[in-house]
Protein backbone atom coordinates (compact mmCIF):
# COMPACT_ATOMS: atom_id res chain seq x y z
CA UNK A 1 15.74 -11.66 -4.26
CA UNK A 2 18.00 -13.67 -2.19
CA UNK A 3 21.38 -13.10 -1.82
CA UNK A 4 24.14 -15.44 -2.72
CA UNK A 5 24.92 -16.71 1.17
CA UNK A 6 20.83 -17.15 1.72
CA UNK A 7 20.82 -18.57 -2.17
CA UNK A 8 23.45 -21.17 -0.66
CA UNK A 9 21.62 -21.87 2.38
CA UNK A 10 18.58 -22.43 0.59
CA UNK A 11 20.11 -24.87 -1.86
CA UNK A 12 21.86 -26.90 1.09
CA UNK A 13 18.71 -27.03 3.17
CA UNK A 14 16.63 -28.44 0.55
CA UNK A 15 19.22 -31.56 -0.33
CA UNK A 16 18.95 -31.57 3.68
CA UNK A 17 15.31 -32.08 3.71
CA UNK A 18 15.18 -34.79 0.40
CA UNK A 19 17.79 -36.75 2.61
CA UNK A 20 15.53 -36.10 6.24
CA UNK A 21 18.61 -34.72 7.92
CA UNK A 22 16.67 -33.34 10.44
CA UNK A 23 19.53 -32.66 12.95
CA UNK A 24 21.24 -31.44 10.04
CA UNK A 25 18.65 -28.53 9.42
CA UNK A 26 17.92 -27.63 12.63
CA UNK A 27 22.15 -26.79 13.00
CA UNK A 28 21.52 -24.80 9.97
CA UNK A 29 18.55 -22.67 11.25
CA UNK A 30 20.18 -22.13 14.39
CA UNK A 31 22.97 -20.07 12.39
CA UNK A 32 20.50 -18.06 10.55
CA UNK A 33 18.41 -14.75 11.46
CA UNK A 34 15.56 -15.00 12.25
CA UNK A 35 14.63 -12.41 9.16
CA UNK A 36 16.38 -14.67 7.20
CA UNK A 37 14.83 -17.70 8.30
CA UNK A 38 11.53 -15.67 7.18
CA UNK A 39 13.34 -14.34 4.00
CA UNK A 40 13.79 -17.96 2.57
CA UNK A 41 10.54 -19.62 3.57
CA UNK A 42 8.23 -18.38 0.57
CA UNK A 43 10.75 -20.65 -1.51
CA UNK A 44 9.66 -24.08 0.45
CA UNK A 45 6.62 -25.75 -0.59
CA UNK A 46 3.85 -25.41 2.07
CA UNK A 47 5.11 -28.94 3.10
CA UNK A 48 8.85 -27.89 3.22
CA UNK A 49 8.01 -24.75 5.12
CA UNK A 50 5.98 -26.38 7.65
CA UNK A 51 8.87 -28.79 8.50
CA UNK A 52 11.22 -26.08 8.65
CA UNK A 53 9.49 -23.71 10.89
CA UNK A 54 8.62 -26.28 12.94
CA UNK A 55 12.52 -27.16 13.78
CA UNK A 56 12.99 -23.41 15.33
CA UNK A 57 13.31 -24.54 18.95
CA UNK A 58 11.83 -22.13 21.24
CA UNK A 59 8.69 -20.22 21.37
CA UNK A 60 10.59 -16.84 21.36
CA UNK A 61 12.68 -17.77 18.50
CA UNK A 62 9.47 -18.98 16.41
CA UNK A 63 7.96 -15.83 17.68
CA UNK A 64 10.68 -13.44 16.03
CA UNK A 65 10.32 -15.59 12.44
CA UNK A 66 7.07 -15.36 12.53
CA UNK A 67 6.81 -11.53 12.80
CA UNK A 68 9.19 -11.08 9.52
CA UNK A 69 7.18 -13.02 7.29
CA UNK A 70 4.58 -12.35 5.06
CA UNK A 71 0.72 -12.69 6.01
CA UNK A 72 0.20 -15.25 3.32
CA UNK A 73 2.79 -17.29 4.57
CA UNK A 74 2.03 -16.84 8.21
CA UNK A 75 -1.91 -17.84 7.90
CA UNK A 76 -0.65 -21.27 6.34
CA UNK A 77 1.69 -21.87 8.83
CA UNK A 78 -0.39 -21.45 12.10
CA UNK A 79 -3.52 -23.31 10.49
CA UNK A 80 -1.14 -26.44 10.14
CA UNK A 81 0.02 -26.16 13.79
CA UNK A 82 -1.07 -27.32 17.14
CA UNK A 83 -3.42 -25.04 18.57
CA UNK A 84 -0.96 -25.35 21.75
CA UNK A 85 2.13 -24.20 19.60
CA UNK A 86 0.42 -21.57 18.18
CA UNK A 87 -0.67 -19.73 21.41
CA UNK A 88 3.07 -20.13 22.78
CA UNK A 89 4.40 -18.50 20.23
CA UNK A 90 1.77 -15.49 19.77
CA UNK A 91 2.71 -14.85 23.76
CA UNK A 92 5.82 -13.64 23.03
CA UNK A 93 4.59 -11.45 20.16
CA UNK A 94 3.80 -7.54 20.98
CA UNK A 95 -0.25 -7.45 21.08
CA UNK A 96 -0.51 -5.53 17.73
CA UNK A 97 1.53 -8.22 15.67
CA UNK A 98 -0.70 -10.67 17.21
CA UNK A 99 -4.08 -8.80 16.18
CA UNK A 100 -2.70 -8.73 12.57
CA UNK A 101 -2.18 -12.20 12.59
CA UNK A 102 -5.12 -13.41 14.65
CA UNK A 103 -7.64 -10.89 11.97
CA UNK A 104 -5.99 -13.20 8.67
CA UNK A 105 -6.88 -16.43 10.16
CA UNK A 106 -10.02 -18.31 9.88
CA UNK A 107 -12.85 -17.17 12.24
CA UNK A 108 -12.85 -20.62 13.99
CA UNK A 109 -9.07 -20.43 14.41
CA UNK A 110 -8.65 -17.39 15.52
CA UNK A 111 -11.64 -17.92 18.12
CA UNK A 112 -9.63 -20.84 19.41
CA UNK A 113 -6.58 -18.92 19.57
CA UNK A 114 -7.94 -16.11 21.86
CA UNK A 115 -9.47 -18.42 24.29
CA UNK A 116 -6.33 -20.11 25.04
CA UNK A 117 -4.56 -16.88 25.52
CA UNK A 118 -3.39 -15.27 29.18
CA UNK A 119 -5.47 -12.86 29.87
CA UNK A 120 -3.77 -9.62 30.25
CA UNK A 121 -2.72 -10.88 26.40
CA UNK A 122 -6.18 -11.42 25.71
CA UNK A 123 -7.78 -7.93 27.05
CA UNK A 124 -4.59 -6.18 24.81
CA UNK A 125 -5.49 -8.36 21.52
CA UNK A 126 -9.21 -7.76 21.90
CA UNK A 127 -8.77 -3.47 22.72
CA UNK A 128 -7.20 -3.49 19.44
CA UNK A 129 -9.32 -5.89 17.09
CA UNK A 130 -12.18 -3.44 18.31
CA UNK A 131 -10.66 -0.77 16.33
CA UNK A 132 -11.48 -0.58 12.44
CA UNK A 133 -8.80 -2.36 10.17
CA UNK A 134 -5.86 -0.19 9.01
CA UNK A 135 -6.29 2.86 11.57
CA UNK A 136 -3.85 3.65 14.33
CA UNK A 137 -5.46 1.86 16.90
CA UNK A 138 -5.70 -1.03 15.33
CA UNK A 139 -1.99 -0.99 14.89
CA UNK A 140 -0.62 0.72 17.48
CA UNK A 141 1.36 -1.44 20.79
CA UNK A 142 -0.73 -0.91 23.69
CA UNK A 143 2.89 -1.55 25.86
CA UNK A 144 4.03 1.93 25.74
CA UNK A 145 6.53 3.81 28.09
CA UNK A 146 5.04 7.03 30.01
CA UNK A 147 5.68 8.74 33.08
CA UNK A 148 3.65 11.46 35.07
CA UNK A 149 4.66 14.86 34.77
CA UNK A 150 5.81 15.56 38.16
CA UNK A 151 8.99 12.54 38.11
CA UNK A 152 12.49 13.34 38.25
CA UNK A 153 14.80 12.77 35.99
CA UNK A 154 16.68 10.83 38.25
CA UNK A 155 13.21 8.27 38.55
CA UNK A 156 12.53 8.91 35.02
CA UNK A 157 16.21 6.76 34.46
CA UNK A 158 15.40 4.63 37.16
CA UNK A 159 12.13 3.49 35.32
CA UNK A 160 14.18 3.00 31.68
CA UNK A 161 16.00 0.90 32.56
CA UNK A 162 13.43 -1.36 34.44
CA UNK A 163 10.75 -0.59 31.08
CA UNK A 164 11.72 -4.36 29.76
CA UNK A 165 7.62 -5.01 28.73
CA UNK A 166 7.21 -1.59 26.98
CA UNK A 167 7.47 -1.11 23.22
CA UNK A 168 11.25 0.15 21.78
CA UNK A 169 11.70 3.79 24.22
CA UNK A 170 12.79 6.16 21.49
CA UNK A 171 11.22 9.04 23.42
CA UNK A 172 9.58 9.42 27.07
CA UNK A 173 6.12 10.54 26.86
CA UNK A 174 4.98 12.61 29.76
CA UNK A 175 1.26 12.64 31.05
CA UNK A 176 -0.48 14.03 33.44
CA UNK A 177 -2.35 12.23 36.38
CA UNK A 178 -5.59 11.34 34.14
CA UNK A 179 -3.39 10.01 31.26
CA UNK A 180 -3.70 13.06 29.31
CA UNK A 181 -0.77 13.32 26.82
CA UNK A 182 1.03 16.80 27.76
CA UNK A 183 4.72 16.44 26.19
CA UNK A 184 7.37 14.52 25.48
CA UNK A 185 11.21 14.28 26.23
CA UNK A 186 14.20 12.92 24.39
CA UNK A 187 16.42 9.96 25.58
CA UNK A 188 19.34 12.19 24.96
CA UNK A 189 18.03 15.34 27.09
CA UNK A 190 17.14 13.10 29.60
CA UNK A 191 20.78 12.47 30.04
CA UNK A 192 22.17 16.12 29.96
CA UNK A 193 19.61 17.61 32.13
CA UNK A 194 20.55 17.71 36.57
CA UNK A 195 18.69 14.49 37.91
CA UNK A 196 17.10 16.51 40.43
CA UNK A 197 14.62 18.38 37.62
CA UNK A 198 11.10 17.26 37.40
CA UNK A 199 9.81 16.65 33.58
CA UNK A 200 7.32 18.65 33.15
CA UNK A 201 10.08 21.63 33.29
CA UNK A 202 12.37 20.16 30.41
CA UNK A 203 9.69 18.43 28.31
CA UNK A 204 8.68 19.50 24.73
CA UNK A 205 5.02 20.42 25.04
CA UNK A 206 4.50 20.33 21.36
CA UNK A 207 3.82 16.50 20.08
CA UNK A 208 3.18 15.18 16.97
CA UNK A 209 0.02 12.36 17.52
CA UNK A 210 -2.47 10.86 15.61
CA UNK A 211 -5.97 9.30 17.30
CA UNK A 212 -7.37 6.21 17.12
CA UNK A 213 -9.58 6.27 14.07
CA UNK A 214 -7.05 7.57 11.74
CA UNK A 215 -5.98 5.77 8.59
CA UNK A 216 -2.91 4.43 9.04
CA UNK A 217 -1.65 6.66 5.79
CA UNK A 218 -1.58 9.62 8.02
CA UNK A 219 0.32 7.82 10.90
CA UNK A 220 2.81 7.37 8.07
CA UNK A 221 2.51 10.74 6.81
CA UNK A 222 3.93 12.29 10.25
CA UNK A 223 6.55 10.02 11.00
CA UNK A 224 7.93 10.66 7.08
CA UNK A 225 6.50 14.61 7.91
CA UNK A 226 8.36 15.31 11.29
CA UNK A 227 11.12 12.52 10.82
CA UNK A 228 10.60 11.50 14.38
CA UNK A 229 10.90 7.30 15.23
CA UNK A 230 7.85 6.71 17.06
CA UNK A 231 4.18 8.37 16.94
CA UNK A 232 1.98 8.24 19.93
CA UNK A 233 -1.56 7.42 19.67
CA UNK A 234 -4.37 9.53 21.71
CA UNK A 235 -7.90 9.11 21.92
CA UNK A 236 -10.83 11.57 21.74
CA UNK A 237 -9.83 13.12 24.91
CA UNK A 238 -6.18 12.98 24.43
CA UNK A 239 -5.63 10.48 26.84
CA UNK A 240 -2.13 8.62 25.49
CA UNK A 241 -3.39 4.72 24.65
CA UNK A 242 -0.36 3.28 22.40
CA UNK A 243 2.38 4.35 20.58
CA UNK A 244 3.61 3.33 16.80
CA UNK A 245 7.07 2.99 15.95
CA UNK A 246 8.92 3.47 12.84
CA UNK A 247 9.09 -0.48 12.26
CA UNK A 248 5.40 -0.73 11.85
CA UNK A 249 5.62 2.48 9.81
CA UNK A 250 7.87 1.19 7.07
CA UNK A 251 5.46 -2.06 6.67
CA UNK A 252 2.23 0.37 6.74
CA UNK A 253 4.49 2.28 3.54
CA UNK A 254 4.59 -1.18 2.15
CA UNK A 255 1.71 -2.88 2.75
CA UNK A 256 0.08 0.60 1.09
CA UNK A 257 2.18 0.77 -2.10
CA UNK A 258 1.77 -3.28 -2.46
CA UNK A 259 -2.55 -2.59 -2.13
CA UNK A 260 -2.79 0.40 -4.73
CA UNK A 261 -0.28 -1.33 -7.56
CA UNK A 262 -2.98 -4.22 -7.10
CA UNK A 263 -5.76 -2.41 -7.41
CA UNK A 264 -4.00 -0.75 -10.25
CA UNK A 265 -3.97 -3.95 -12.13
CA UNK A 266 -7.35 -4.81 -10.94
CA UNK A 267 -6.60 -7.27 -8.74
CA UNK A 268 -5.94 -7.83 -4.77
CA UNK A 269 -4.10 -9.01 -2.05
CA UNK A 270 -5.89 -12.13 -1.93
CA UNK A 271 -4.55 -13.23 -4.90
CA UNK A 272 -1.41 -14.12 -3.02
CA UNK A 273 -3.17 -16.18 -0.66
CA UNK A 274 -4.79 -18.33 -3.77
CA UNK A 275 -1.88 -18.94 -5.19
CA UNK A 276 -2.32 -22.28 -6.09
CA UNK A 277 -6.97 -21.70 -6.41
CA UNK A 278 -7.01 -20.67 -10.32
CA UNK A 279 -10.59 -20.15 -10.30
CA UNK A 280 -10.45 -17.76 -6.91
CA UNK A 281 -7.82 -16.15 -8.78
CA UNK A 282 -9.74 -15.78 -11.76
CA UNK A 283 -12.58 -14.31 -9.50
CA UNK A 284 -10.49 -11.68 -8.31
CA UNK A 285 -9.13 -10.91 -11.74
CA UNK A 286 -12.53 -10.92 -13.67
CA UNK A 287 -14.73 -7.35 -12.29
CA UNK A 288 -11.87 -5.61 -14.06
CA UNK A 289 -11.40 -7.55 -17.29
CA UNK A 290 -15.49 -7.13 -17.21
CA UNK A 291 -15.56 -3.19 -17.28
CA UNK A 292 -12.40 -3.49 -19.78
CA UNK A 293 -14.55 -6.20 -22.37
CA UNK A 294 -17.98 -3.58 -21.63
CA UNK A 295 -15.66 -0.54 -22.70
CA UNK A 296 -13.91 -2.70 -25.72
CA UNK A 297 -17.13 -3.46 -27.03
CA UNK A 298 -18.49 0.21 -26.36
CA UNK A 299 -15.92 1.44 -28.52
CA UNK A 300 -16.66 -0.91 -31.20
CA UNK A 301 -20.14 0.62 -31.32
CA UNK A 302 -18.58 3.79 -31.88
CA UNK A 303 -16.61 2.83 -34.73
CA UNK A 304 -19.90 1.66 -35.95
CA UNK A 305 -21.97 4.79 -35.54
CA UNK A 306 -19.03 6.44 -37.76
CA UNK A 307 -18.93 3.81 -40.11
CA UNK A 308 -19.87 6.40 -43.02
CA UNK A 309 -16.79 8.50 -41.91
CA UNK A 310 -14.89 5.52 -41.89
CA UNK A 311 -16.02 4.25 -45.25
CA UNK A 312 -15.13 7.41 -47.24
CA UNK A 313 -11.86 7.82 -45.62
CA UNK A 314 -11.12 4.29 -45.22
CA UNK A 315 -7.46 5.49 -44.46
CA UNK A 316 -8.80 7.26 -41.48
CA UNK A 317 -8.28 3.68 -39.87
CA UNK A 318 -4.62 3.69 -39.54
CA UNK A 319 -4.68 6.27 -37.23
CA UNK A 320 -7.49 5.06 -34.56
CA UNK A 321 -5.02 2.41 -32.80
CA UNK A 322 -2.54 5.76 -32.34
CA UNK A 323 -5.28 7.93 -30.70
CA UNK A 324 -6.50 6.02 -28.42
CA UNK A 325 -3.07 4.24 -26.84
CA UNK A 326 -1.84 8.36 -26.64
CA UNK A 327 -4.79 9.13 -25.11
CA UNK A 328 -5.16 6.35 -22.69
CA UNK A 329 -0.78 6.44 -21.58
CA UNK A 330 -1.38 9.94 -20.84
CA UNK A 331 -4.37 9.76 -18.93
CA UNK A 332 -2.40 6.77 -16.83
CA UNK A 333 0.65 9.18 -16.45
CA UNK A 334 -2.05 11.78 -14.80
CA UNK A 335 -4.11 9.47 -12.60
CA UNK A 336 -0.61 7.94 -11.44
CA UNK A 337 0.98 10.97 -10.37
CA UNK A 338 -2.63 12.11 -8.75
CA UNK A 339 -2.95 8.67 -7.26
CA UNK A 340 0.58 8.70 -5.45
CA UNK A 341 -0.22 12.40 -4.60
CA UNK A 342 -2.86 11.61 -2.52
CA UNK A 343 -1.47 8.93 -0.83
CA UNK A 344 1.45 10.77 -0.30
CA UNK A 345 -0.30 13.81 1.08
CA UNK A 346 1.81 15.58 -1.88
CA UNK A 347 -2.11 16.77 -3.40
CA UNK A 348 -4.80 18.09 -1.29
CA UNK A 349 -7.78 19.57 -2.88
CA UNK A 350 -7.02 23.10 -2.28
CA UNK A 351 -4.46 22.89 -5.04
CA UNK A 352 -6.78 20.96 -7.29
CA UNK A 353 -7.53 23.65 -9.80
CA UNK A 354 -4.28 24.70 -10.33
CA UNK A 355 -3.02 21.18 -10.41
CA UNK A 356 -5.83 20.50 -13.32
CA UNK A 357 -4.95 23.67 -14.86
CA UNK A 358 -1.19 22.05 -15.27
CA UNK A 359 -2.39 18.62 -16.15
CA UNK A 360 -4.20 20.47 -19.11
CA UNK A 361 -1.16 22.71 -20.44
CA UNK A 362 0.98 19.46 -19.96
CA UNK A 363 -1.63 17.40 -22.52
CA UNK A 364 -1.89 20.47 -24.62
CA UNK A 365 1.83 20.68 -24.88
CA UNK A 366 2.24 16.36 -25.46
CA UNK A 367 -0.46 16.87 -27.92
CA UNK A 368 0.99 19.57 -30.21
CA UNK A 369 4.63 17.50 -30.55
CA UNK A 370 2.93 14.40 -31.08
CA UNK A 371 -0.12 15.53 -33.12
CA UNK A 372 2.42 17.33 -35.03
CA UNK A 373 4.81 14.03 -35.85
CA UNK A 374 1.40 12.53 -36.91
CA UNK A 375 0.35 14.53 -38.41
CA UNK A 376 3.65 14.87 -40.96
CA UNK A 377 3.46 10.84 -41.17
CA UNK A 378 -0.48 11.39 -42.06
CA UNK A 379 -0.20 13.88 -44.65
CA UNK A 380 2.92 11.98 -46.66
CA UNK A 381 1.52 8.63 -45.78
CA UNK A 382 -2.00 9.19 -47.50
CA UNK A 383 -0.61 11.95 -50.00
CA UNK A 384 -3.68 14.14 -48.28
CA UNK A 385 -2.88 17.03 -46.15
CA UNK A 386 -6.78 17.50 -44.28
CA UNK A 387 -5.91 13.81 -43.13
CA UNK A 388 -2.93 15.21 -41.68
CA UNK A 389 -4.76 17.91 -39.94
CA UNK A 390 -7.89 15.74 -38.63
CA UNK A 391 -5.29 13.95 -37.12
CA UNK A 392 -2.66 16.67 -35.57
CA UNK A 393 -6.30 18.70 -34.12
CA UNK A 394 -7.64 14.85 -32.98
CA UNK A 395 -4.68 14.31 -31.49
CA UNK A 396 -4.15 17.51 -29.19
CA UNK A 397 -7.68 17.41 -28.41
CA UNK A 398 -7.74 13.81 -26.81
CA UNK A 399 -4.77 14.30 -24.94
CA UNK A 400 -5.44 17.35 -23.17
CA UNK A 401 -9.14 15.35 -22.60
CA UNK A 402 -6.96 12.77 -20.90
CA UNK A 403 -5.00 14.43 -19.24
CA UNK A 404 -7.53 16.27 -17.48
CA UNK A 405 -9.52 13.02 -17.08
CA UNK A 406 -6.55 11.30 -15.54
CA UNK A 407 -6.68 14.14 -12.94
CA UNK A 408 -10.25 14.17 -12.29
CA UNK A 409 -11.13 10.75 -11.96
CA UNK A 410 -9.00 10.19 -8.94
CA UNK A 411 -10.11 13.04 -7.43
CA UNK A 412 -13.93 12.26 -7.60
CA UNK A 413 -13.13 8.95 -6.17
CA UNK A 414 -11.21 10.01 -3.28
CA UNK A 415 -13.86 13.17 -2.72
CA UNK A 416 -16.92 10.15 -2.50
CA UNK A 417 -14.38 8.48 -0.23
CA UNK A 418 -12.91 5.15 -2.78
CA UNK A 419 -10.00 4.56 -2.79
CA UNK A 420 -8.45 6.35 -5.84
CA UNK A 421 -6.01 3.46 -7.11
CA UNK A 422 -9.14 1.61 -8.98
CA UNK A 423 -9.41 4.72 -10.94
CA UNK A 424 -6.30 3.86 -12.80
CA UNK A 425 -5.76 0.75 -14.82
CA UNK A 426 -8.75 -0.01 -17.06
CA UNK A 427 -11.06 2.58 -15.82
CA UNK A 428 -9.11 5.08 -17.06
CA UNK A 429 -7.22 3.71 -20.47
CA UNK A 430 -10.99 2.32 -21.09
CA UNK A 431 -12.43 6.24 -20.69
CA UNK A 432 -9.72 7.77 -22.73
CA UNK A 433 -9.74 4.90 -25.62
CA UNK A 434 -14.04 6.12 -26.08
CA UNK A 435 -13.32 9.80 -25.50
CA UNK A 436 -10.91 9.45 -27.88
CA UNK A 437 -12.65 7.91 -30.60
CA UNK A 438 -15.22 10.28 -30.08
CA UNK A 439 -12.73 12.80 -30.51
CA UNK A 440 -10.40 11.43 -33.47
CA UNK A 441 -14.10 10.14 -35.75
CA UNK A 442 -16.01 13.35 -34.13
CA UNK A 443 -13.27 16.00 -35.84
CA UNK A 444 -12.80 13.17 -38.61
CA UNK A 445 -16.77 14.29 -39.57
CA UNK A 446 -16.50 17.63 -39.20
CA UNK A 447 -13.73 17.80 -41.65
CA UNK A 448 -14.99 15.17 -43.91
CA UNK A 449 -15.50 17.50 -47.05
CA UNK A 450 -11.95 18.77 -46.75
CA UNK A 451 -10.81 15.00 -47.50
CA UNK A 452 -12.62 13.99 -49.92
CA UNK A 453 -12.06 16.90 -51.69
């Protein structure tokens, strides 16, 4: 949402741009943030935003927009752009911004790209694009500030100052002479400590790291854990390689949260790149609507296989619409909490039986108030009490089934190592509406002599 000055600015540059005031614009972007240049973009045509970005005037400038907006954006962008441009501006982007961006663009592109890099750039990019997508080392700047354990303070000050290449020096990470991360010391100790000491003697031998190869989740785990500002990445031998700060950590949170509601709804992030491709779109949209019409049309084979049950008690009906959306909202409340457990390291599988055990006390409790308030409306509605308690005991059954279900299912995907998020959204309302008919029809049959009587 943009704010009334940015609303403004968007407005004027527009008129600016349907008049070819070019001067005019480029006075207007000069005023402006570059996070606010970025901000506004997405609400140019591809056309508009082309012309816009292309009146930034210097590399650096370009380089700072750039890194604010969104990938979608950004791939569109550079593949309308000199190749020339292009590499100017990714040389005055830290190497891990530059490996996202060069890893969304075409293969030929991004081939292109690399070649015409410098290349001290080009050994940086490459280290990281050889580590797996969304792991610390494939996100991590390889421009990180360290000193050996034996300098002074007084050098350790000395070299601050001069650290103008390094990524943002929150902390001063202390190694050994093979590299080996040993500790780490504080910008503010650093300045209340005699200049004289060496840093192995006032440095914090305990550090929070991650390696290489972990998921970028768990980089965002400790910084949120240990509320520190940077993390610094180790390989297998502890060796200090990069370091992620909290920048990159709040777009890893958001980049996360954006990928599971997607996969929620059965869709993904490349939906946003095919904005304007209806049938990629529908592509992308499709493998869920698929297991949702396979499920539908299961269930309507169920209602068959009862329809004896169904034509005795033809009332029994009424109620089949209310079992299954009770069943299938509280199986999504289960697999939503489990889901955002996981990812928030909230749930770990030691706890899983007693978090089941809950889930199923919590769905035996929903069931009873709402099987009960059916059950009331079933008995008066029908003038036939066993109808009333088919559907209070069908009721409490199938949500305590879907509650436990909604607990389960993300589990078992996360134990066989899928992501847990596609567990919610049609997989599980699709589960809970055919457990539940099984249920509601199953007890409905079981009773039947009760009703008719």
């Amino acid at each position: 949402m943009l704010t009334p000055r940015l609303q403004v600015t968007l407005e004027t540059t527009k008129k600016l741009l349907r008049r070819q005031a070019m001067g005019n614009i480029s006075k207007v972007i000069e005023k402006l943030h570059p996070a606010d240049i970025a901000h506004i973009l997405p609400y140019f045509s591809e056309a508009e935003q082309r012309v816009v970005f292309n009146l930034i005037k210097g590399p650096a400038e370009a380089a700072e927009v750039l890194s604010e907006i969104e990938w979608v954006v950004e791939a569109q962008l550079l593949q309308s752009m000199d190749t020339d441009r292009t590499i100017q501006i990714l040389q005055e982007m830290p190497s891990d911004d530059v490996a996202e961006i060069v890893s969304n663009l075409p293969e030929e592109l991004a081939e292109n790209i690399l070649q015409g890099m410098k290349k001290e750039d080009l050994e940086d990019v490459e280290g990281l694009l050889s580590y797996p997508e969304k792991t610390a080392g494939r996100i991590m700047n390889p421009n990180y500030f360290a000193l050996q354990d034996d300098t002074t303070v007084r050098e350790a000050i000395n070299a601050v100052q001069k650290a103008a290449d390094a990524e943002m020096v929150f902390y001063i990470y202390v190694v050994d002479e093979r590299n080996h991360l040993v500790g780490v010391v504080s910008l503010r100790q650093l300045l209340l400590v005699p200049p004289k000491k060496r840093l192995q003697n006032i440095m914090i031998p305990e550090i929070f790291s991650v390696q290489t190869h972990e998921d970028q989740e768990e980089v965002a785990r400790v910084v949120e854990k240990y509320n520190i500002l940077a993390v610094p990445v180790v390989d297998e031998e502890n060796k200090l390689v990069g370091v992620i700060t909290v920048d990159d950590v709040i777009d890893i949170l958001q980049d996360e949260a954006t990928e599971d509601f997607l996969k929620m709804a059965g869709t993904r992030e490349e939906e946003f790149v095919y904005v304007d491709d209806v049938l990629k779109v529908s592509r992308l949209r499709f493998p869920w609507l698929i297991t949702n019409l396979l499920g539908g049309l299961l269930t309507g084979y169920l209602l068959w296989l009862f329809k004896l049950t169904i034509r005795d008690v033809l009332a029994l009906v009424t109620f089949i619409p209310v079992i299954t959306a009770m069943g299938g909202n509280a199986g999504l409340q289960s697999s939503t909490i489990m889901i955002r457990g996981f990812a928030t390291g909230r749930i770990e599988y030691a706890r899983l039986t007693s978090i089941l055990f809950k889930e199923v006390r919590v769905g035996i409790i929903m069931g009873l108030v709402c099987g009960a308030v059916v059950g009331v409306v079933g008995t008066f509605w029908h003038g036939n009490p066993a109808i009333g308690v088919v559907v209070c005991v069908a009721m409490i059954i199938a949500m305590t089934v879907a509650c436990a279900m909604g607990a389960l299912v993300p589990s078992f995907f996360r134990k066989v190592h899928i992501d847990p998020a596609i567990a919610s959204g049609p997989f599980v309302t699709t589960a809970n509406d055919i457990t539940g008919i099984l249920i509601y029809l199953g007890t409905a049959t079981i009773f039947l002599k009760y009703i008719l009587n």
